[in-house]
Protein backbone atom coordinates (compact mmCIF):
# COMPACT_ATOMS: atom_id res chain seq x y z
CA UNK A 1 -45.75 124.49 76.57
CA UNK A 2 -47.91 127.79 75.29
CA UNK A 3 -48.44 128.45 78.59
CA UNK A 4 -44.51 128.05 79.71
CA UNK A 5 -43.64 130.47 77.09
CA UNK A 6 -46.07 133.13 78.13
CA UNK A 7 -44.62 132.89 81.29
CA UNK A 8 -41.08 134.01 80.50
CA UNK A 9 -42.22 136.77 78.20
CA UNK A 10 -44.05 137.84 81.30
CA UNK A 11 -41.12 138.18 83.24
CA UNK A 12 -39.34 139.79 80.05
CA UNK A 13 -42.11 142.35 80.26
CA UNK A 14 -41.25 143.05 84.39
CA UNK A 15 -37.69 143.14 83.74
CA UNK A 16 -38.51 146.20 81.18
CA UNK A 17 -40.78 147.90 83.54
CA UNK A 18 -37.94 147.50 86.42
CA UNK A 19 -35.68 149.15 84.37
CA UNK A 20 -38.00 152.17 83.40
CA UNK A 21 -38.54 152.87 86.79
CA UNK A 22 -35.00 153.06 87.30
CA UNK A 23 -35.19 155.66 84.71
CA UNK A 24 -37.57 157.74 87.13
CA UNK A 25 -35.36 157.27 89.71
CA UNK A 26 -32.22 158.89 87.57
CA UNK A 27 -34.40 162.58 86.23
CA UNK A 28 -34.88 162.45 90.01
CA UNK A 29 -31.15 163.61 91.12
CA UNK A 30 -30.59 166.59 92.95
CA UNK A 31 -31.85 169.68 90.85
CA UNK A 32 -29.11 171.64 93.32
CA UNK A 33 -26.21 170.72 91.15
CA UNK A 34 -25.06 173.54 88.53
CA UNK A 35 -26.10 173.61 85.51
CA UNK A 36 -22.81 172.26 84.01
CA UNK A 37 -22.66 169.26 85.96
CA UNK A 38 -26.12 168.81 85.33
CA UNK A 39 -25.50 168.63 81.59
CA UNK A 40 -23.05 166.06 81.79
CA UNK A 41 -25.05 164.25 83.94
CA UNK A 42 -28.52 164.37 81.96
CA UNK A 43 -26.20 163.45 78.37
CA UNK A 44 -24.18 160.10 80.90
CA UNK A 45 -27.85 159.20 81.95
CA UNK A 46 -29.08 159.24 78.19
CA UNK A 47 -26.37 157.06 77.38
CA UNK A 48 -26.95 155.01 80.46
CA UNK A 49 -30.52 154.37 78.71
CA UNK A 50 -29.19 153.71 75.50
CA UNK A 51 -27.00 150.87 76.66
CA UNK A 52 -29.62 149.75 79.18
CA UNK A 53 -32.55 149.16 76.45
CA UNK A 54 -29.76 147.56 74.12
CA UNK A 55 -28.97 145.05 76.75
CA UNK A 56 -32.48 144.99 77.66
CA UNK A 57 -33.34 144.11 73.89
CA UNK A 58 -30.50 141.63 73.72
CA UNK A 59 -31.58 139.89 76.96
CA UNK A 60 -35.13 139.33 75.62
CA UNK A 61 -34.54 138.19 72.33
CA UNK A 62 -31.52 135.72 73.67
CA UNK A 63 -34.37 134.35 76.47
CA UNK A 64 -36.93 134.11 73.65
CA UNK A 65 -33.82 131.83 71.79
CA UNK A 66 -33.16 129.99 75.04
CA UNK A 67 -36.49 129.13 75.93
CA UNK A 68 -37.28 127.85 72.37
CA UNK A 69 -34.20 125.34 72.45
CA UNK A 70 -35.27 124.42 76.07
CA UNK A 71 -38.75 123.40 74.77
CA UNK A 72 -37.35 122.09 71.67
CA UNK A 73 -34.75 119.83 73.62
CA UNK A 74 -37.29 118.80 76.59
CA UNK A 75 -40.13 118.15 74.35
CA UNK A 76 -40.21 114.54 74.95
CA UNK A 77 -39.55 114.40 78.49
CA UNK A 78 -42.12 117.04 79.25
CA UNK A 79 -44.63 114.68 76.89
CA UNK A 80 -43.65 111.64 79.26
CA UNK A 81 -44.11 113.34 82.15
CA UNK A 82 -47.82 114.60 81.47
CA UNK A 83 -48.29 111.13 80.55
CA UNK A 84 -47.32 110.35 83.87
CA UNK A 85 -49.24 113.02 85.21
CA UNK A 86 -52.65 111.47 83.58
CA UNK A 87 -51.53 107.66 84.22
CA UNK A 88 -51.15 109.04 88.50
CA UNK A 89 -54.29 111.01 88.03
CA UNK A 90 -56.42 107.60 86.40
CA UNK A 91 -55.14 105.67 89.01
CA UNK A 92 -56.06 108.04 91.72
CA UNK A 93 -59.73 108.49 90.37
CA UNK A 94 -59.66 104.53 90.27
CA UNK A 95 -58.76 104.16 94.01
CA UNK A 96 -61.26 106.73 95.01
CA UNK A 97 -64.27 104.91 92.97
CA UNK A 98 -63.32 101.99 94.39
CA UNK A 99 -63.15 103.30 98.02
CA UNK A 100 -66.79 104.64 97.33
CA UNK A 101 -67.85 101.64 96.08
CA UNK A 102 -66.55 99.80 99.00
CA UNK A 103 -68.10 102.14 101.51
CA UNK A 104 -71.62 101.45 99.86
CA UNK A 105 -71.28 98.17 99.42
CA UNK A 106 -70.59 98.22 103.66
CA UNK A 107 -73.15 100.50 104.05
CA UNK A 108 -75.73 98.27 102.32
CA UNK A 109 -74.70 95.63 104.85
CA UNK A 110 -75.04 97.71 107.66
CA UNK A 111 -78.25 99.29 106.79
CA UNK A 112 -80.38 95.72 106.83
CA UNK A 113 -78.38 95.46 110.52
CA UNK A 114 -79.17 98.58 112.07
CA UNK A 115 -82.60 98.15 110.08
CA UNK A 116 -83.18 95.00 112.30
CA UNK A 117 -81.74 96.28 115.44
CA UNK A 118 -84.24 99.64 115.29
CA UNK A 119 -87.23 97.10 114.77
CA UNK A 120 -86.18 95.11 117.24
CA UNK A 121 -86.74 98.20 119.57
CA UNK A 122 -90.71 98.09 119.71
CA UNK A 123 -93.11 95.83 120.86
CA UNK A 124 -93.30 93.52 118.07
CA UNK A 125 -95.93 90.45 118.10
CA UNK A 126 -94.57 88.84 115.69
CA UNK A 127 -90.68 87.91 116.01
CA UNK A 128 -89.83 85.07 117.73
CA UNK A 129 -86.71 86.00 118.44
CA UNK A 130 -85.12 89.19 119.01
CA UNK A 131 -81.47 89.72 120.01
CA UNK A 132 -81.72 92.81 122.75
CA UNK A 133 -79.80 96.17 121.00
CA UNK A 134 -76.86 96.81 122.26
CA UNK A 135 -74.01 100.12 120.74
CA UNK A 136 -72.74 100.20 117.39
CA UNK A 137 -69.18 99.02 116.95
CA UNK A 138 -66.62 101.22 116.14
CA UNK A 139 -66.45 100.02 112.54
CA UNK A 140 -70.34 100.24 111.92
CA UNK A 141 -69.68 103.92 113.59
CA UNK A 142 -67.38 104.81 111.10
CA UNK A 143 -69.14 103.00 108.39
CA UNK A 144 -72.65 105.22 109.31
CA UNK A 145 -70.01 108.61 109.38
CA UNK A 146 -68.30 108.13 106.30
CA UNK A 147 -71.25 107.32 104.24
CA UNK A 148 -73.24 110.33 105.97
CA UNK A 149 -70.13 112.50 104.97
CA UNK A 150 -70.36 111.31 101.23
CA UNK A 151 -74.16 112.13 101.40
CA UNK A 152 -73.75 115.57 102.73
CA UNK A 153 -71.58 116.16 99.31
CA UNK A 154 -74.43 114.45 97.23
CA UNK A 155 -77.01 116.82 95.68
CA UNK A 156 -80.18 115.73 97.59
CA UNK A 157 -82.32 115.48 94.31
CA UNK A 158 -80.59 112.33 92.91
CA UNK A 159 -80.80 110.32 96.59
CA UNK A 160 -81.84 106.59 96.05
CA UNK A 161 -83.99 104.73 98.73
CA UNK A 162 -80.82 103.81 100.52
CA UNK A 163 -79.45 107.36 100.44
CA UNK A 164 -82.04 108.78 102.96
CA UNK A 165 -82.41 105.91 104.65
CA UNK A 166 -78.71 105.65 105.49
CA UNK A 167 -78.94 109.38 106.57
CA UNK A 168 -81.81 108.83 108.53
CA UNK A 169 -80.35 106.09 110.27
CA UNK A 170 -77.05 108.18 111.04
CA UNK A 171 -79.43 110.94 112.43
CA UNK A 172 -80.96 108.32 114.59
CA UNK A 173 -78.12 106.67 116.06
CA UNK A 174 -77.21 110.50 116.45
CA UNK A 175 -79.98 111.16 118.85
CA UNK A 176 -80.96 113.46 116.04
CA UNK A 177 -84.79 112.24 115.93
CA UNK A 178 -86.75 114.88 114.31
CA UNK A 179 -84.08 114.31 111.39
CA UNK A 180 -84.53 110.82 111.50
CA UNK A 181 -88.36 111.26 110.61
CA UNK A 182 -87.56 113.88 108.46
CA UNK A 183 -85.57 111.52 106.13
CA UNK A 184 -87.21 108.48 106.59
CA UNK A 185 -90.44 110.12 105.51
CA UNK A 186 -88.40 111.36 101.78
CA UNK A 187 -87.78 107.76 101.73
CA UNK A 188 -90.99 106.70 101.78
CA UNK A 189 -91.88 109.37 98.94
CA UNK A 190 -89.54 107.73 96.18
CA UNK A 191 -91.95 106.02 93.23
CA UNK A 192 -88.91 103.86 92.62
CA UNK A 193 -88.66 102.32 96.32
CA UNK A 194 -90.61 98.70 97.01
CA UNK A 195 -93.28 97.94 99.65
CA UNK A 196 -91.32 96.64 101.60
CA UNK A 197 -88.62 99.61 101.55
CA UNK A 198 -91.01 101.82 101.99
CA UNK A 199 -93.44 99.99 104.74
CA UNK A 200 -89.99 99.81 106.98
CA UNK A 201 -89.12 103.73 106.47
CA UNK A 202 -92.78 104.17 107.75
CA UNK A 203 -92.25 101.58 110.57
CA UNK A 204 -88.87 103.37 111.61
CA UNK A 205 -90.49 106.53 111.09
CA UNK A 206 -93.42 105.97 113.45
CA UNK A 207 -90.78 104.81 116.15
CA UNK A 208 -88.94 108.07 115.69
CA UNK A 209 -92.36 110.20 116.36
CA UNK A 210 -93.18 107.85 119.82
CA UNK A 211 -89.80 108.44 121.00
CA UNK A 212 -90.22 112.32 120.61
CA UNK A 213 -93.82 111.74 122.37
CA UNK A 214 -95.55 112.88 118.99
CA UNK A 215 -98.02 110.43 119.63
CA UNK A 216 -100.34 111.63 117.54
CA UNK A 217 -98.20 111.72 114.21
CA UNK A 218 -97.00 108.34 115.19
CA UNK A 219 -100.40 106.97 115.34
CA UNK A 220 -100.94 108.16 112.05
CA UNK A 221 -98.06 106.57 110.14
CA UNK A 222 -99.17 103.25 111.47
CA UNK A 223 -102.59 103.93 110.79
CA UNK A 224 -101.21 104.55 107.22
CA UNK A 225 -99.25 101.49 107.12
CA UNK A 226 -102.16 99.55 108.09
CA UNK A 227 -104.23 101.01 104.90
CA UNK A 228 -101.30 100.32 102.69
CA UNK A 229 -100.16 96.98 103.68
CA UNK A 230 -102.30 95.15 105.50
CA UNK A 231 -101.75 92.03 102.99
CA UNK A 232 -100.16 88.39 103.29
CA UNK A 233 -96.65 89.80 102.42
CA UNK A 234 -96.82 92.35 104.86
CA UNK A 235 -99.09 91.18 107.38
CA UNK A 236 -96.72 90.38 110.27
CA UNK A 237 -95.59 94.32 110.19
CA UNK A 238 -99.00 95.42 110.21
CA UNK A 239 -99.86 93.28 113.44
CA UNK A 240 -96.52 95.41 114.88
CA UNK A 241 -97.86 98.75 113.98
CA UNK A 242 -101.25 97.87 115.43
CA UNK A 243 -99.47 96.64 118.85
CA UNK A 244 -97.37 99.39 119.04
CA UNK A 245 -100.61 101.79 118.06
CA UNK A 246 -102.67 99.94 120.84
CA UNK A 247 -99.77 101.39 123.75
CA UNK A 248 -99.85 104.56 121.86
CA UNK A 249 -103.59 104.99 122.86
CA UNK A 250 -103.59 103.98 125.97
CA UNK A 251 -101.01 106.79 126.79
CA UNK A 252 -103.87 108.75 125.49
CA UNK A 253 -106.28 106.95 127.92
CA UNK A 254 -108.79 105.91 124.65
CA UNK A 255 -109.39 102.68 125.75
CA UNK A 256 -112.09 101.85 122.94
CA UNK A 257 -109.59 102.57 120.38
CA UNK A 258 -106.98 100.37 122.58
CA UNK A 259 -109.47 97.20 122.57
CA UNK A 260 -109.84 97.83 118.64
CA UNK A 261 -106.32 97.67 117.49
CA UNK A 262 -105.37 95.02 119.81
CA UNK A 263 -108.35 92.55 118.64
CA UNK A 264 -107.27 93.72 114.72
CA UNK A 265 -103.62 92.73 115.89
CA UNK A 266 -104.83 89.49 117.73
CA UNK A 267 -106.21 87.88 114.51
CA UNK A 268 -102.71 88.60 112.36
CA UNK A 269 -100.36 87.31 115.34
CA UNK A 270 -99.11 83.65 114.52
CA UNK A 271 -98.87 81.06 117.05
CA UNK A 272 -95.68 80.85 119.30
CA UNK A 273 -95.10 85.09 118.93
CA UNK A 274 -94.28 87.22 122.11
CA UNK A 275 -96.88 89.12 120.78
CA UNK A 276 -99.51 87.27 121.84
CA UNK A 277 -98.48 87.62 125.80
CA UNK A 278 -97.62 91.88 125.13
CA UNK A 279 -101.02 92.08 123.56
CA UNK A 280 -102.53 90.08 126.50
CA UNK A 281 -100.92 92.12 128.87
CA UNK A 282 -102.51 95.58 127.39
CA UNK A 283 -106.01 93.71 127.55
CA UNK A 284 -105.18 93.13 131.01
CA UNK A 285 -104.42 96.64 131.61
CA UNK A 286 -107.91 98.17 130.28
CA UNK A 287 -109.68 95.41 131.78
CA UNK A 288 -110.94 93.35 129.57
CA UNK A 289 -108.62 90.13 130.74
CA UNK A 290 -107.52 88.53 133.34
CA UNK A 291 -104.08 88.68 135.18
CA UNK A 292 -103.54 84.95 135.14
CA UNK A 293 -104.33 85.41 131.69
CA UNK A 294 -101.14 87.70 131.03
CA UNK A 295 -99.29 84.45 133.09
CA UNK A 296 -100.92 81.64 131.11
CA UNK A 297 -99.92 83.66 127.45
CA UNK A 298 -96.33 83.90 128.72
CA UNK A 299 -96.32 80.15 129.44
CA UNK A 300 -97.89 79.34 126.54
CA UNK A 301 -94.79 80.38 124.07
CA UNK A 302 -91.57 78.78 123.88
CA UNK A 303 -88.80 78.87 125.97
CA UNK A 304 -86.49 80.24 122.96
CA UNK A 305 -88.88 83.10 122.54
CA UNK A 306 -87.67 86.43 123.77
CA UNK A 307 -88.85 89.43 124.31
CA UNK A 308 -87.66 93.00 123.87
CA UNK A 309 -89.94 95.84 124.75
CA UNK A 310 -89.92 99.12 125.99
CA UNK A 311 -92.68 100.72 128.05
CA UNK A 312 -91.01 104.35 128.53
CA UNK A 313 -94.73 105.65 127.45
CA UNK A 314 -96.86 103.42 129.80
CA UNK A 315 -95.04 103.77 133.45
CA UNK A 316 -96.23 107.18 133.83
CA UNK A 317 -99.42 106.25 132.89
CA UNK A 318 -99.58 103.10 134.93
CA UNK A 319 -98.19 105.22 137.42
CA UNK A 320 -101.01 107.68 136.96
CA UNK A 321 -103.66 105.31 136.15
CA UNK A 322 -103.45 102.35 138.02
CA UNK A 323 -104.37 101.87 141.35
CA UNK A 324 -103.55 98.00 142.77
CA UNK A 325 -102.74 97.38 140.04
CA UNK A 326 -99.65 99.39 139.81
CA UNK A 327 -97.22 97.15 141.54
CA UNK A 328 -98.41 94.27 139.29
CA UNK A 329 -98.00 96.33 136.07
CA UNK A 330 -94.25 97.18 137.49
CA UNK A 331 -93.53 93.00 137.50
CA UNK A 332 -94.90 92.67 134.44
CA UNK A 333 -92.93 95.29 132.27
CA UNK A 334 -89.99 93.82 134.39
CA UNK A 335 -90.27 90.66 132.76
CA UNK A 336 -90.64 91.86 129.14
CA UNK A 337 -88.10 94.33 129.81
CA UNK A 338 -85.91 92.45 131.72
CA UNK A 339 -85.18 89.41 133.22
CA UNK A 340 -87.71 86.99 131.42
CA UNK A 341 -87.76 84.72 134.52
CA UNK A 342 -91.05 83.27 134.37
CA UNK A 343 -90.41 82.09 138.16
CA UNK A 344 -89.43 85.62 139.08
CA UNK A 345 -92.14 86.98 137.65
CA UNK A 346 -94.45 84.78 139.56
CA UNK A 347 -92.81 85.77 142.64
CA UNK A 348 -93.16 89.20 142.08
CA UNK A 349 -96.54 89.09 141.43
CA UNK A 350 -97.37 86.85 144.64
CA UNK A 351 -95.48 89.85 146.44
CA UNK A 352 -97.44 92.80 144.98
């Protein structure tokens, strides 16, 4: 109400200065006249003045009344309708925490399913099972935008585990993959993120190097998640990052280090695991096995296993490389790729 009341002696105070300046505007008559009607003139303006700042005087003091009984009279209402004002403004805040929580609460669902879906992407010994990725949906879309949006907003200092990793994530599916590492390696730096968190932000973080053919770098984070983790809990990742490290090489052509990693990875692959035939079939192709071997691995698993690998790395080297063998390397990465037609395959092969 202090504040309404300044207000109108504000305008008070204009409505004097509009009248002085009418004042100006009156000495400023022609100066032509004679001097007799300029007399009369000057003593009608003075008199003008005089009545002018009496009605001015009267106006102001009878606003000052007015506004007085206004406040006095609306008191109450004006009382109710802050009230109002608050109760709108609680209920608004209210909506908008709950929207946020509801977003995170989405976003915590759709981070373990994009989390699976990226892992999915590699050559990984030791799933039995991997559904092949396929788009986000439009909700999961909007779900990775809004909570990237609410990020942006957040100061980067207080991020959680789940903060970068849902940014790195939106980078990813973004094709934005030197962001994607970027973020996924200030996961991995938060003391208050598990092993597990943080072996997965390595994992995805490695991926995100191979895909921008930093090979080197990406050998390195599995290397490091090999010295961190290579325990019972973990174990099954580590045999992934030593698979996916053993293609990495042979890009490189250092097949020594290729025979290493995939004889570490051998002896943490469980029975039944595609990994076993993808491994096999990187033995084959630095010659220390047998192509019926590759065959016989692939037989040996399950019908209900599946595969879902990607060899952008190896075809130029096979390409490169491979002599003969080139045409046979082509139906194999078919198959894991691909079809998974065992009889296909076969035929293919028989063709080559």
């Amino acid at each position: 109400m202090d504040a309404l009341k300044g207000l109108l002696k504000a305008m008070s105070a204009n409505f004097d200065r509009a009248l002085g300046q009418q004042n100006v505007r009156i000495r400023d008559m022609d100066s032509n006249q004679k001097t007799f009607g300029v007399v009369f003139t000057v003593l009608g303006i003075f008199i003008g003045i005089a009545g002018i700042f009496s009605i001015s005087g009267r106006v102001r003091s009878q606003t000052e009344e007015a506004s007085e009984k206004w406040f006095d009279k609306n008191a109450d209402d004006l009382k109710k309708q802050i009230n109002s004002f608050e109760q709108e403004l609680y209920l608004l805040k209210k909506q908008t925490e709950q929207h946020a929580e509801k977003v995170s609460d989405e976003m915590s669902e759709m981070s373990k399913i994009l989390q699976k879906d990226l892992a999915n992407k590699t050559i990984d010994p030791n799933s039995k099972e991997s559904d092949q990725t396929v788009a986000l949906t439009d909700k999961e879309s909007k779900t990775l935008s809004d909570s990237e949006t609410e990020l942006q907003s957040k100061p980067e200092s207080s991020y959680t585990f789940n903060d970068w990793n849902t940014r790195a994530f939106s980078a990813y599916y973004g094709q934005k993959l030197n962001d994607a590492a970027f973020y996924w390696d200030k996961a991995t730096k938060l003391s208050n993120a598990s092993k597990k968190q943080i072996s997965r932000a390595l994992f995805n973080k490695g991926y995100a190097l191979t895909q921008l053919e930093r090979i080197n770098e990406a050998i390195a984070v599995y290397d490091d998640i090999i010295k961190r983790y290579d325990n019972n809990e973990l174990r099954a990742l580590c045999a992934t990052a030593l698979g996916n490290a053993a293609e990495l090489y042979l890009s490189l052509n250092r097949h020594k280090d290729v025979i290493k990693a995939i004889d570490q990875a051998m002896l943490r692959v469980e029975k039944n695991m595609p990994g076993l035939a993808t491994l096999t079939f990187l033995q084959w192709l630095v010659g220390v096995r047998e192509l019926q071997s590759v065959v016989s691995a692939i037989k040996t698993l399950d019908e209900t296993v599946h595969f879902n690998c990607s060899f952008e790395l190896l075809r130029p080297w096979a390409k490169k490389s491979l002599d003969r063998q080139q045409q046979q390397a082509e139906c194999l990465m078919a198959f894991f790729e691909q079809h998974q037609d065992i009889q296909q395959l076969e035929q293919c092969l028989e063709n080559s």
